[in-house]
PDB file of N, CA and C in Angstrom:
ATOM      1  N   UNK A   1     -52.244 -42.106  19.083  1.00  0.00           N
ATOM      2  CA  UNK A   1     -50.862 -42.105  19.495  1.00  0.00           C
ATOM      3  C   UNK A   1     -50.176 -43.352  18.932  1.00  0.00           C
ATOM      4  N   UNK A   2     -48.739 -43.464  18.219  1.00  0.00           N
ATOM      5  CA  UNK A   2     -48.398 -44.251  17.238  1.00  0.00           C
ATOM      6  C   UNK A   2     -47.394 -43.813  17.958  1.00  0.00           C
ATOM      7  N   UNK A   3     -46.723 -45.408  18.307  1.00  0.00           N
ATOM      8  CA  UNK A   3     -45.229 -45.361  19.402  1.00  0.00           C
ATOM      9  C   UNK A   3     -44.297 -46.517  17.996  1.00  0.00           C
ATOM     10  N   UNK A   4     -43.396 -45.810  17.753  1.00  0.00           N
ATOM     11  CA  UNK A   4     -42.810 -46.675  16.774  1.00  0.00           C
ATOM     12  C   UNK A   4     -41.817 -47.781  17.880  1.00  0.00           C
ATOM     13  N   UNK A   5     -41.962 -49.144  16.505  1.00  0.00           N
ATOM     14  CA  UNK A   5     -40.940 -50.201  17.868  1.00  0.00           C
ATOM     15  C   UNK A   5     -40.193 -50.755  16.823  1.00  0.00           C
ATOM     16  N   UNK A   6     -38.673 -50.974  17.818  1.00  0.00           N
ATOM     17  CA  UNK A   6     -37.919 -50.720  16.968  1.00  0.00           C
ATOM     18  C   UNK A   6     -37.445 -52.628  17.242  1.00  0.00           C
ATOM     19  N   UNK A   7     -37.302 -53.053  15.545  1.00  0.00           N
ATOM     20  CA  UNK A   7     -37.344 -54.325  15.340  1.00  0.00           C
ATOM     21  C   UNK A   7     -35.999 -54.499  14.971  1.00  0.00           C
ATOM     22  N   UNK A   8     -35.316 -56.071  15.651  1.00  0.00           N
ATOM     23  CA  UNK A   8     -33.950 -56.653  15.764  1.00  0.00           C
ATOM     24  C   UNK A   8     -34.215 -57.654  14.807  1.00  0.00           C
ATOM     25  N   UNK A   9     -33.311 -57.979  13.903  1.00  0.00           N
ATOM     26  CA  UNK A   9     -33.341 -59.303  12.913  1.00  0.00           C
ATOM     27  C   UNK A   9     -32.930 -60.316  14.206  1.00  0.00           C
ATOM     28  N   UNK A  10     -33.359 -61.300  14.154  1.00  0.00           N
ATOM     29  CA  UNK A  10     -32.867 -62.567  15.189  1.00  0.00           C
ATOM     30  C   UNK A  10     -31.579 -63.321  14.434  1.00  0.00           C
ATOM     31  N   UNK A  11     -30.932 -64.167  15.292  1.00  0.00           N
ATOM     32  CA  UNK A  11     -29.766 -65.174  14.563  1.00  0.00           C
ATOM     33  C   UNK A  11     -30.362 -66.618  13.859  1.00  0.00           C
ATOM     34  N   UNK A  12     -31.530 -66.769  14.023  1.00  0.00           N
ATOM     35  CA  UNK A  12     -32.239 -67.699  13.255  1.00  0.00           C
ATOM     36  C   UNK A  12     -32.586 -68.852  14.570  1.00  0.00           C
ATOM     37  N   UNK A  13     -32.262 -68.687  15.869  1.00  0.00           N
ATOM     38  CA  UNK A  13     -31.580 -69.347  17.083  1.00  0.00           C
ATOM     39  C   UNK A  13     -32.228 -69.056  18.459  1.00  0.00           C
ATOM     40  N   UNK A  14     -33.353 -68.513  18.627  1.00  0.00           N
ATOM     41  CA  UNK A  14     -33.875 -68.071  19.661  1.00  0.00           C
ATOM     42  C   UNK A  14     -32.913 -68.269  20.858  1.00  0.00           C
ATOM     43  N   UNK A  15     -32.832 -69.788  21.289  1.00  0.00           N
ATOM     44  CA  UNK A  15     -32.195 -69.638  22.207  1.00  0.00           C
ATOM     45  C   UNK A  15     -30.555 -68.673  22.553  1.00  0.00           C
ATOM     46  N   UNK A  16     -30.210 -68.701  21.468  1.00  0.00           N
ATOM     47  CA  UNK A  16     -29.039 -67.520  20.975  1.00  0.00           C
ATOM     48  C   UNK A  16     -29.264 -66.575  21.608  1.00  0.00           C
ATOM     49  N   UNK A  17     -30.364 -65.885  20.930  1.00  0.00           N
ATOM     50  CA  UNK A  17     -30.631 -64.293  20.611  1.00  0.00           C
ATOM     51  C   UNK A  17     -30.783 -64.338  22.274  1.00  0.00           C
ATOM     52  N   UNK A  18     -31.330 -64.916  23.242  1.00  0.00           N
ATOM     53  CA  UNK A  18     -31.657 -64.889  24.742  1.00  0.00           C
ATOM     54  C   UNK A  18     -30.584 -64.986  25.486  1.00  0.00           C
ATOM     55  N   UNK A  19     -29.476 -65.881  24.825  1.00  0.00           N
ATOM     56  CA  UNK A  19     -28.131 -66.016  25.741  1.00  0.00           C
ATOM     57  C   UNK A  19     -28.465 -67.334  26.627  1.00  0.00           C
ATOM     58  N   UNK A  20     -28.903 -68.355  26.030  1.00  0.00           N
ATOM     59  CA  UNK A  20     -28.590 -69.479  26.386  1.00  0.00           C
ATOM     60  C   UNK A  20     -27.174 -70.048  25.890  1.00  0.00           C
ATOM     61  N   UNK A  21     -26.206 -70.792  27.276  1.00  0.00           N
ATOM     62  CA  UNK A  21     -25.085 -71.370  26.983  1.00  0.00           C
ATOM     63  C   UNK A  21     -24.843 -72.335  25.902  1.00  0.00           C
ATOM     64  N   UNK A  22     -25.702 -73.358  26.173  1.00  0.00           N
ATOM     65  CA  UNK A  22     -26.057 -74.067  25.003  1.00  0.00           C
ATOM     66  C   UNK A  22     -27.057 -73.909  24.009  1.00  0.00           C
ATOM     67  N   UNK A  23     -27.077 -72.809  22.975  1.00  0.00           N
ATOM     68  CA  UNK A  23     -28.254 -72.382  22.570  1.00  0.00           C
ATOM     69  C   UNK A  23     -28.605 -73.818  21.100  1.00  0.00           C
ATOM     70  N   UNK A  24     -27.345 -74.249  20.712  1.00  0.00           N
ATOM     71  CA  UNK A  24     -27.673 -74.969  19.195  1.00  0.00           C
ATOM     72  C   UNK A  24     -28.070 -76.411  20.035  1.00  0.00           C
ATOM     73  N   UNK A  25     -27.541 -76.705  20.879  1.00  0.00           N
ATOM     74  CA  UNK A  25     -27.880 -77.907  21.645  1.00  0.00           C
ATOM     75  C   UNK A  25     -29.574 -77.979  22.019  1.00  0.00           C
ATOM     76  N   UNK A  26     -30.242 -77.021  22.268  1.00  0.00           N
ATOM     77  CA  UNK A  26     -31.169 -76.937  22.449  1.00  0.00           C
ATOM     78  C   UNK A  26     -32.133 -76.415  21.223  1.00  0.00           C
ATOM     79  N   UNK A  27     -31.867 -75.759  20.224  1.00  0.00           N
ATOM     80  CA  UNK A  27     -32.472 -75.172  19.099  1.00  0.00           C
ATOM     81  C   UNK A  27     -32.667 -76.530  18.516  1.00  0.00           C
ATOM     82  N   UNK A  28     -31.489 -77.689  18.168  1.00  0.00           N
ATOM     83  CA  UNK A  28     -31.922 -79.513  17.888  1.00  0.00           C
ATOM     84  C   UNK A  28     -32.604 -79.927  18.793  1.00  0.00           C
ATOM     85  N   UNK A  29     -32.593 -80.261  19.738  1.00  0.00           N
ATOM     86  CA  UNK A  29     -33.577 -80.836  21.130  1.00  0.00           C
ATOM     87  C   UNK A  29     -35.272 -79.834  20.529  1.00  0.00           C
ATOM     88  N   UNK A  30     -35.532 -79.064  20.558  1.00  0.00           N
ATOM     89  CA  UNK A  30     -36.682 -78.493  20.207  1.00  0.00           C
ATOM     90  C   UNK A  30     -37.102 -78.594  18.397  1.00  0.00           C
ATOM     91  N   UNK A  31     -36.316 -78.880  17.590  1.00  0.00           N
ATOM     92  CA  UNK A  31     -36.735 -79.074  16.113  1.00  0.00           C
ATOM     93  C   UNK A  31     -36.988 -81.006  16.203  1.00  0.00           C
ATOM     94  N   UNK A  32     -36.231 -81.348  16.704  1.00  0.00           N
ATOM     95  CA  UNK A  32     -36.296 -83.125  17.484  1.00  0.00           C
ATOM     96  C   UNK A  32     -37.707 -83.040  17.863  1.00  0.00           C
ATOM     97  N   UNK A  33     -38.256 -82.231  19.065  1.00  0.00           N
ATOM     98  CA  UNK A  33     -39.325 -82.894  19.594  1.00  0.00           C
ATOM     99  C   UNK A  33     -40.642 -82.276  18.645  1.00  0.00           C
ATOM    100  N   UNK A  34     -39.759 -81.382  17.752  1.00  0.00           N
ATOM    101  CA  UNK A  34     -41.348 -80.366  17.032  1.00  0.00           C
ATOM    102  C   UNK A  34     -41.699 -81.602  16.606  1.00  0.00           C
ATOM    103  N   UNK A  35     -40.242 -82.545  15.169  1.00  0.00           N
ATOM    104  CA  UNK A  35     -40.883 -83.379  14.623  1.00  0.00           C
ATOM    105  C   UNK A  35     -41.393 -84.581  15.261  1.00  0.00           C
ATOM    106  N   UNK A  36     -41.603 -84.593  16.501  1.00  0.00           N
ATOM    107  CA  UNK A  36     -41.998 -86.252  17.114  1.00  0.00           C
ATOM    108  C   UNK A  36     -43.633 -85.772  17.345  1.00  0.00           C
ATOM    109  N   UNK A  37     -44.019 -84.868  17.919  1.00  0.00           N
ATOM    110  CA  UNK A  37     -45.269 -84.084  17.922  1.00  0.00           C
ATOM    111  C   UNK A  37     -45.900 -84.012  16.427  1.00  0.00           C
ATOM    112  N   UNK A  38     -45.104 -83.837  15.464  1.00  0.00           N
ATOM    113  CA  UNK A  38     -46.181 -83.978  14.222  1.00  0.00           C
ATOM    114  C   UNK A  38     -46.348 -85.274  13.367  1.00  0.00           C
ATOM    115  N   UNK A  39     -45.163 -85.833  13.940  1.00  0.00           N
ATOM    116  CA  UNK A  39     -45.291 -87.499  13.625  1.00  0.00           C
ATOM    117  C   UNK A  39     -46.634 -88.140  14.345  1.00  0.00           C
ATOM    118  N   UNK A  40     -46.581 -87.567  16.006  1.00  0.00           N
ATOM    119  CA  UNK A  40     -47.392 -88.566  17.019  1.00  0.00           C
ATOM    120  C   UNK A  40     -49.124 -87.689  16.165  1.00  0.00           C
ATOM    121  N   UNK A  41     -49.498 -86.281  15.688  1.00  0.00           N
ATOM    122  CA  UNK A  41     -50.403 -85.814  14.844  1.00  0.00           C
ATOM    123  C   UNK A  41     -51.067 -86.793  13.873  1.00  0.00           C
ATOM    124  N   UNK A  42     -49.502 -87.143  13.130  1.00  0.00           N
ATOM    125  CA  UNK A  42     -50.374 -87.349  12.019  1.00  0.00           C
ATOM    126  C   UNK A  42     -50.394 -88.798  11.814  1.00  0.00           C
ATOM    127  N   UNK A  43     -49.970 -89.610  12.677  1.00  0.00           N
ATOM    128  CA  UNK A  43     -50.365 -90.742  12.856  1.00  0.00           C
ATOM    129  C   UNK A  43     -51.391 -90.722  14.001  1.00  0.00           C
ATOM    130  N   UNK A  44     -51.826 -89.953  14.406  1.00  0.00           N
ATOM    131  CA  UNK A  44     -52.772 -89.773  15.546  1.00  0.00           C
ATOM    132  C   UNK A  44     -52.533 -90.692  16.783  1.00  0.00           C
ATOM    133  N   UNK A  45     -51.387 -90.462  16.789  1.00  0.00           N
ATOM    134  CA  UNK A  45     -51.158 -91.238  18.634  1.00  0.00           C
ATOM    135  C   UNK A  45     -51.374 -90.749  19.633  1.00  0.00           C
ATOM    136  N   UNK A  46     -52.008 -91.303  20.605  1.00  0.00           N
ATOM    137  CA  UNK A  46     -52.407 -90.546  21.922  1.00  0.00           C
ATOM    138  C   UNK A  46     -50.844 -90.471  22.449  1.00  0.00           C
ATOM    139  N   UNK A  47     -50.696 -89.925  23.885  1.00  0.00           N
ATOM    140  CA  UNK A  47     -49.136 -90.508  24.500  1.00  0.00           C
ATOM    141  C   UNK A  47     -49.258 -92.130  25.038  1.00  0.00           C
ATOM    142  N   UNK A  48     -50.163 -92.316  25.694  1.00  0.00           N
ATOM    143  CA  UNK A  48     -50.476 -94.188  25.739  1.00  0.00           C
ATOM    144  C   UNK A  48     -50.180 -94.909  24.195  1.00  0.00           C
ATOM    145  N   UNK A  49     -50.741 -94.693  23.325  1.00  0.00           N
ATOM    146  CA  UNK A  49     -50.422 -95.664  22.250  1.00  0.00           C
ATOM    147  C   UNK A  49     -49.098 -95.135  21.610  1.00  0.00           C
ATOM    148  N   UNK A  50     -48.265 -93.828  21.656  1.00  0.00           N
ATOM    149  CA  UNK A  50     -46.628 -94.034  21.687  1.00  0.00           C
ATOM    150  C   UNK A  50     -45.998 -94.534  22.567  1.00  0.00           C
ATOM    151  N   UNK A  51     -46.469 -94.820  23.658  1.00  0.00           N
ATOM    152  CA  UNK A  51     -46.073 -95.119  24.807  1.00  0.00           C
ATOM    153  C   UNK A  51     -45.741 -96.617  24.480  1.00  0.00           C
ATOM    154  N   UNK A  52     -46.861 -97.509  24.132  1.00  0.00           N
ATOM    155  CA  UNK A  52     -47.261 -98.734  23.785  1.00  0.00           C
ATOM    156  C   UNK A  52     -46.054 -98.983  22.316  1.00  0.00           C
ATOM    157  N   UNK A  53     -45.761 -98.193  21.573  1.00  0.00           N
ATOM    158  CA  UNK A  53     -45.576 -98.713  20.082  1.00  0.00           C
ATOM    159  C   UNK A  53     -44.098 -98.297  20.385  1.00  0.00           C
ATOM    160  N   UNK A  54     -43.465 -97.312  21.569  1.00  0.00           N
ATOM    161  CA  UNK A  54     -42.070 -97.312  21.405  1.00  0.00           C
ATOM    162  C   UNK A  54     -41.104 -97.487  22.297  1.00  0.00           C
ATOM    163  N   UNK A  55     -41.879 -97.669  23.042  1.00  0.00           N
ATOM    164  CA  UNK A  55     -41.399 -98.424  24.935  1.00  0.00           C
ATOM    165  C   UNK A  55     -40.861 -97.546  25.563  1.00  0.00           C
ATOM    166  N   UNK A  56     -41.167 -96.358  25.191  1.00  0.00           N
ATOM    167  CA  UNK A  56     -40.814 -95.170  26.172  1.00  0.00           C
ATOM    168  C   UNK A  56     -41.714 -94.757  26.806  1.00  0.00           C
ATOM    169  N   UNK A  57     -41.900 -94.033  28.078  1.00  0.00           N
ATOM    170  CA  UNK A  57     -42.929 -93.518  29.532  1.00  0.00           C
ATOM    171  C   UNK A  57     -44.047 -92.710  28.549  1.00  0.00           C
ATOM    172  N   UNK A  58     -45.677 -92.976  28.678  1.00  0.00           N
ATOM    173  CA  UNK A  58     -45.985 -92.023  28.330  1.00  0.00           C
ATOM    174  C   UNK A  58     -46.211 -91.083  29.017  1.00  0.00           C
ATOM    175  N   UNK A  59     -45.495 -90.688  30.034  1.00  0.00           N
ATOM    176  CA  UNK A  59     -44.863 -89.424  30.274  1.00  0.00           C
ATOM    177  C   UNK A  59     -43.833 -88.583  29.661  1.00  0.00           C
ATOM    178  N   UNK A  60     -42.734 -88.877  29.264  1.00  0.00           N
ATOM    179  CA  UNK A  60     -42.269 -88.742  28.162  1.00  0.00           C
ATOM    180  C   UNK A  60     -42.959 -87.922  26.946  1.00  0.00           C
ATOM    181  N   UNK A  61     -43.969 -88.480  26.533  1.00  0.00           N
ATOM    182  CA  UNK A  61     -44.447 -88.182  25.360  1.00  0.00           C
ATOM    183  C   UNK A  61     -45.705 -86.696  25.843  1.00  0.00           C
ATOM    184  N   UNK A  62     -45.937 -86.868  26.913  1.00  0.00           N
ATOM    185  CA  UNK A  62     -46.195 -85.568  27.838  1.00  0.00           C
ATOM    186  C   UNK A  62     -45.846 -84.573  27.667  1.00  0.00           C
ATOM    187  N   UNK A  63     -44.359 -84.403  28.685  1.00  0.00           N
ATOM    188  CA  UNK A  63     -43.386 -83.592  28.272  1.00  0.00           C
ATOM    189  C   UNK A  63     -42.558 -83.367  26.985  1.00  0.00           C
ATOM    190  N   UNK A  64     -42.526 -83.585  26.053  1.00  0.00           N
ATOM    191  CA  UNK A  64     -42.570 -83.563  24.917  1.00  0.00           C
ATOM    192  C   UNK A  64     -43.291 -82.265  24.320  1.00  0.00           C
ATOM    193  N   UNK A  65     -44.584 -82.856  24.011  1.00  0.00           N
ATOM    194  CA  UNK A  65     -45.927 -81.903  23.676  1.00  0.00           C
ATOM    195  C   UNK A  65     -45.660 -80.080  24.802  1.00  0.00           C
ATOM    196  N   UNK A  66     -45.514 -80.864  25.907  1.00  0.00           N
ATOM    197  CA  UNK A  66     -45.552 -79.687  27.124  1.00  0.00           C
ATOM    198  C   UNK A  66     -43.641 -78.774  26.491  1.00  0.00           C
ATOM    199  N   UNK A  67     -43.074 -79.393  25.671  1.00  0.00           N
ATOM    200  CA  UNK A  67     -42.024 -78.161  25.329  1.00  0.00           C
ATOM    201  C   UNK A  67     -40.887 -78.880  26.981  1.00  0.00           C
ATOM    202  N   UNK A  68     -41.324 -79.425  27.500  1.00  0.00           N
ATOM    203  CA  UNK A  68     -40.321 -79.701  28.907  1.00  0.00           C
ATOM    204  C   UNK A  68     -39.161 -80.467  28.062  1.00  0.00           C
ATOM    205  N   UNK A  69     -38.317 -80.254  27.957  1.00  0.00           N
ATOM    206  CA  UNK A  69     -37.209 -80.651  27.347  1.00  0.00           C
ATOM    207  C   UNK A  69     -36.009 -81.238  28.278  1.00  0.00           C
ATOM    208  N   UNK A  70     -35.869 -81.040  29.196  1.00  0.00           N
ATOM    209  CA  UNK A  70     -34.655 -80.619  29.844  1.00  0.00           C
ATOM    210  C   UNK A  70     -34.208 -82.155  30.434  1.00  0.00           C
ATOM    211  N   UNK A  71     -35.053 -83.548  30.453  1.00  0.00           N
ATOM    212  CA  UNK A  71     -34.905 -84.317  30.941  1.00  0.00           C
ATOM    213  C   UNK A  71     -34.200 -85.593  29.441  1.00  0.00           C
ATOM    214  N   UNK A  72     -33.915 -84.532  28.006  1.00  0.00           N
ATOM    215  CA  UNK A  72     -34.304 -85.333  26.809  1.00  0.00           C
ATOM    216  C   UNK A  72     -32.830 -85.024  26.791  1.00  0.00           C
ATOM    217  N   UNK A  73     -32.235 -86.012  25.762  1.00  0.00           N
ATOM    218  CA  UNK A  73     -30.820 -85.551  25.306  1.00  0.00           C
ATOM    219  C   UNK A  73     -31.393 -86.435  23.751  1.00  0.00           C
ATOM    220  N   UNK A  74     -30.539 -85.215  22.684  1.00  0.00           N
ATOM    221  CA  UNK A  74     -30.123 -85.314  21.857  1.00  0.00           C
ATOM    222  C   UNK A  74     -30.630 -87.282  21.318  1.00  0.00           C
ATOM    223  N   UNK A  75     -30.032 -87.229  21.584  1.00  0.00           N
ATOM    224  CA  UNK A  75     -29.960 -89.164  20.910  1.00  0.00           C
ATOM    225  C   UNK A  75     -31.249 -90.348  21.905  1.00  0.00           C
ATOM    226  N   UNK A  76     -31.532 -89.406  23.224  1.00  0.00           N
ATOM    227  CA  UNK A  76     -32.847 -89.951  23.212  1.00  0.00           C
ATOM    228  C   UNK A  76     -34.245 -89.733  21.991  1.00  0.00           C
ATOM    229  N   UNK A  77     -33.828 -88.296  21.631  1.00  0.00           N
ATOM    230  CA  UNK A  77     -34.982 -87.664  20.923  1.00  0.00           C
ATOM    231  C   UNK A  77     -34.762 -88.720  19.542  1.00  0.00           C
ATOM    232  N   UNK A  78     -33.591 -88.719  19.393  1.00  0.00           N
ATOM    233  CA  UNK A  78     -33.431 -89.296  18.254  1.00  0.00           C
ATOM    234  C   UNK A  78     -33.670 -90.922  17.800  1.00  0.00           C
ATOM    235  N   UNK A  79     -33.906 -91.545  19.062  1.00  0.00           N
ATOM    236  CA  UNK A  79     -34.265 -92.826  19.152  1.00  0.00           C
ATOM    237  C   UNK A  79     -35.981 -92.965  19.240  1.00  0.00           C
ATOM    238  N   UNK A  80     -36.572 -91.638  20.095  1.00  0.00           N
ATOM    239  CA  UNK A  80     -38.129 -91.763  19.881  1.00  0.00           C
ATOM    240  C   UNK A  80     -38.564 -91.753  18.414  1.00  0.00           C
ATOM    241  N   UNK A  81     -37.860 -90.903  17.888  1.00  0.00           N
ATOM    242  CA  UNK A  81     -37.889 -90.708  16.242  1.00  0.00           C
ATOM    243  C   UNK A  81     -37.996 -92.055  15.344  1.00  0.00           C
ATOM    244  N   UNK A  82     -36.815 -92.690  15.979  1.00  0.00           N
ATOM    245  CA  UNK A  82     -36.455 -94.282  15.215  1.00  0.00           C
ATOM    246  C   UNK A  82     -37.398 -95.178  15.331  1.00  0.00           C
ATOM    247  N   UNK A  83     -37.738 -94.762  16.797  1.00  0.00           N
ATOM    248  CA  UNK A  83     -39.245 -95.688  16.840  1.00  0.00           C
ATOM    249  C   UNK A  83     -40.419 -95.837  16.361  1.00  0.00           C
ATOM    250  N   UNK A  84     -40.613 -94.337  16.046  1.00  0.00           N
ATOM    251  CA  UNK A  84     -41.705 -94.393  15.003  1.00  0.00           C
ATOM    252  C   UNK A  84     -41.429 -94.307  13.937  1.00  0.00           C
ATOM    253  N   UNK A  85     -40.680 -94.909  13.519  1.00  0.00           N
ATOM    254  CA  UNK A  85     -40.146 -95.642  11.794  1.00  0.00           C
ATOM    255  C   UNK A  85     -39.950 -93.941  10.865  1.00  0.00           C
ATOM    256  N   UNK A  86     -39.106 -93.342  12.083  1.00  0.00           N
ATOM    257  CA  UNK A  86     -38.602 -91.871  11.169  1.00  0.00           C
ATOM    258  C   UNK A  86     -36.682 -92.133  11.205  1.00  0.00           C
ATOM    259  N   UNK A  87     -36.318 -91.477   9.827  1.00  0.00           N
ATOM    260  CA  UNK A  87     -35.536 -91.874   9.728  1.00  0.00           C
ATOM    261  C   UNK A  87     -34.675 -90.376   9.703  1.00  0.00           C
ATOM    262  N   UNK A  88     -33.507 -89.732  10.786  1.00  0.00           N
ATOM    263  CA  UNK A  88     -32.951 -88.661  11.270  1.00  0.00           C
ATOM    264  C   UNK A  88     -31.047 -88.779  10.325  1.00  0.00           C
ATOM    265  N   UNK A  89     -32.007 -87.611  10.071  1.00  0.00           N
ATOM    266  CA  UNK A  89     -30.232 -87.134   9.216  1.00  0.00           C
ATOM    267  C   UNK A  89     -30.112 -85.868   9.733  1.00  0.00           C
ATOM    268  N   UNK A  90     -28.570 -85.409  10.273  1.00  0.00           N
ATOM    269  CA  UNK A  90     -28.118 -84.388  10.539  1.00  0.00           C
ATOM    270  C   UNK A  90     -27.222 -83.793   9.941  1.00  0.00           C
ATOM    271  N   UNK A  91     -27.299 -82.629   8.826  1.00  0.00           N
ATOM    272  CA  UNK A  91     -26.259 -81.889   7.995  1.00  0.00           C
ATOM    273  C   UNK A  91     -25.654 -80.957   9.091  1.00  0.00           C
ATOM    274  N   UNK A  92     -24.281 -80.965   8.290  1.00  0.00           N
ATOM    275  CA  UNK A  92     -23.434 -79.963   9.190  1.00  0.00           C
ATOM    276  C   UNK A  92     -22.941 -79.117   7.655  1.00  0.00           C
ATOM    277  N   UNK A  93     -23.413 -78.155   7.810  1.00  0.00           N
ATOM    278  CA  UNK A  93     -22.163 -76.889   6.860  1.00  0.00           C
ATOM    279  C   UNK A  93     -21.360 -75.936   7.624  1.00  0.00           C
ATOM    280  N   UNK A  94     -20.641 -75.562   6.475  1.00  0.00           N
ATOM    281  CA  UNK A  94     -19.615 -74.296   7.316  1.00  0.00           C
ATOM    282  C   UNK A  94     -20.454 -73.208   7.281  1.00  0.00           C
ATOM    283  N   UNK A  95     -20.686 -72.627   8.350  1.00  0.00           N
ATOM    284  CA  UNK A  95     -20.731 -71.472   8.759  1.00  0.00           C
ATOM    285  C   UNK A  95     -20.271 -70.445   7.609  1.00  0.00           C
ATOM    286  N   UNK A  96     -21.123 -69.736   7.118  1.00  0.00           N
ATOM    287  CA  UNK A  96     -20.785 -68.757   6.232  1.00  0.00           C
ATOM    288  C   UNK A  96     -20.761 -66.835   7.272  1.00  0.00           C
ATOM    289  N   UNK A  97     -19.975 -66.294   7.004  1.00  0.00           N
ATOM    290  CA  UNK A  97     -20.370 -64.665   7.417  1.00  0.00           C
ATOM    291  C   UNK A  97     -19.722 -64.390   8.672  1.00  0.00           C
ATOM    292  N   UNK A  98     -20.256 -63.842   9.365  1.00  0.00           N
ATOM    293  CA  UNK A  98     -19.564 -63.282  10.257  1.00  0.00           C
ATOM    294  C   UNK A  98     -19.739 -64.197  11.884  1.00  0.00           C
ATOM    295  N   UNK A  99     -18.820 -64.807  12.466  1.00  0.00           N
ATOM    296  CA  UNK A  99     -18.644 -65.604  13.485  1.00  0.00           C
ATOM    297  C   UNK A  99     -19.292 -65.646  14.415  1.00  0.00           C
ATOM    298  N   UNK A 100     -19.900 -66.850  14.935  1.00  0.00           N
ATOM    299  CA  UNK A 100     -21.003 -66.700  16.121  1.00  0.00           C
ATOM    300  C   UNK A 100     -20.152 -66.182  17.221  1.00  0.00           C
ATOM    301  N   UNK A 101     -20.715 -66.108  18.448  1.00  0.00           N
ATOM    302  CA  UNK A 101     -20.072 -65.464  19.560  1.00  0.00           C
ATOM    303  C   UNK A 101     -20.023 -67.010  20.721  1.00  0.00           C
ATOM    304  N   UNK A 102     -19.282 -67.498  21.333  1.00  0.00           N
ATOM    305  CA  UNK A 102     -18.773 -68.862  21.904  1.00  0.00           C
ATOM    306  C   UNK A 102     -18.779 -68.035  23.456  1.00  0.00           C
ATOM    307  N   UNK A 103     -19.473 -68.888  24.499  1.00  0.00           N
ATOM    308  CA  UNK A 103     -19.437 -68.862  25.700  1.00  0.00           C
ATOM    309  C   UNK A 103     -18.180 -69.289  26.032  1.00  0.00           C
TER     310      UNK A 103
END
């Protein structure tokens, strides 16, 4: 028995496609903490020795890993970043095609 399923292209935006209010606010907050997680990888930091090297809770660096986001803003993420000697650029383009949809 072969049940066909029927597949949606996404907006590139998960939180979008779900109907989160702030979906781009959070789609940065989660590409922010992907890259602090593969920074803390591949320098092999425990959360104690980021903890130690950027003077933030290693709790923090906890929730982080754990995806818990909700306590992070934008320019905190972006300062854990700074701390570990990463350097954050944010492009903005125009919107090409057909108009997002605005809460």
């Amino acid at each position: 028995m072969t049940e066909k399923l029927e597949t949606i292209k996404g907006s590139g935006n998960v939180f979008r496609d779900f109907g989160y209010q702030n979906a781009d606010v959070e789609q940065l907050k989660s590409q922010l903490a992907a890259e602090i997680i593969r920074v803390l990888d591949k320098q092999k930091l425990s959360v104690r020795k980021a903890a130690e090297k950027t003077g933030f809770d290693h709790a923090d660096f906890s929730r982080i890993r754990n995806a818990d986001l909700g306590r992070f803003t934008i320019d905190r993420l972006v300062t854990v970043l700074n701390r570990l000697n990463q350097h954050v650029e944010i492009k903005v383009t125009p919107f090409r095609g057909r108009r997002l949809k605005t809460a």
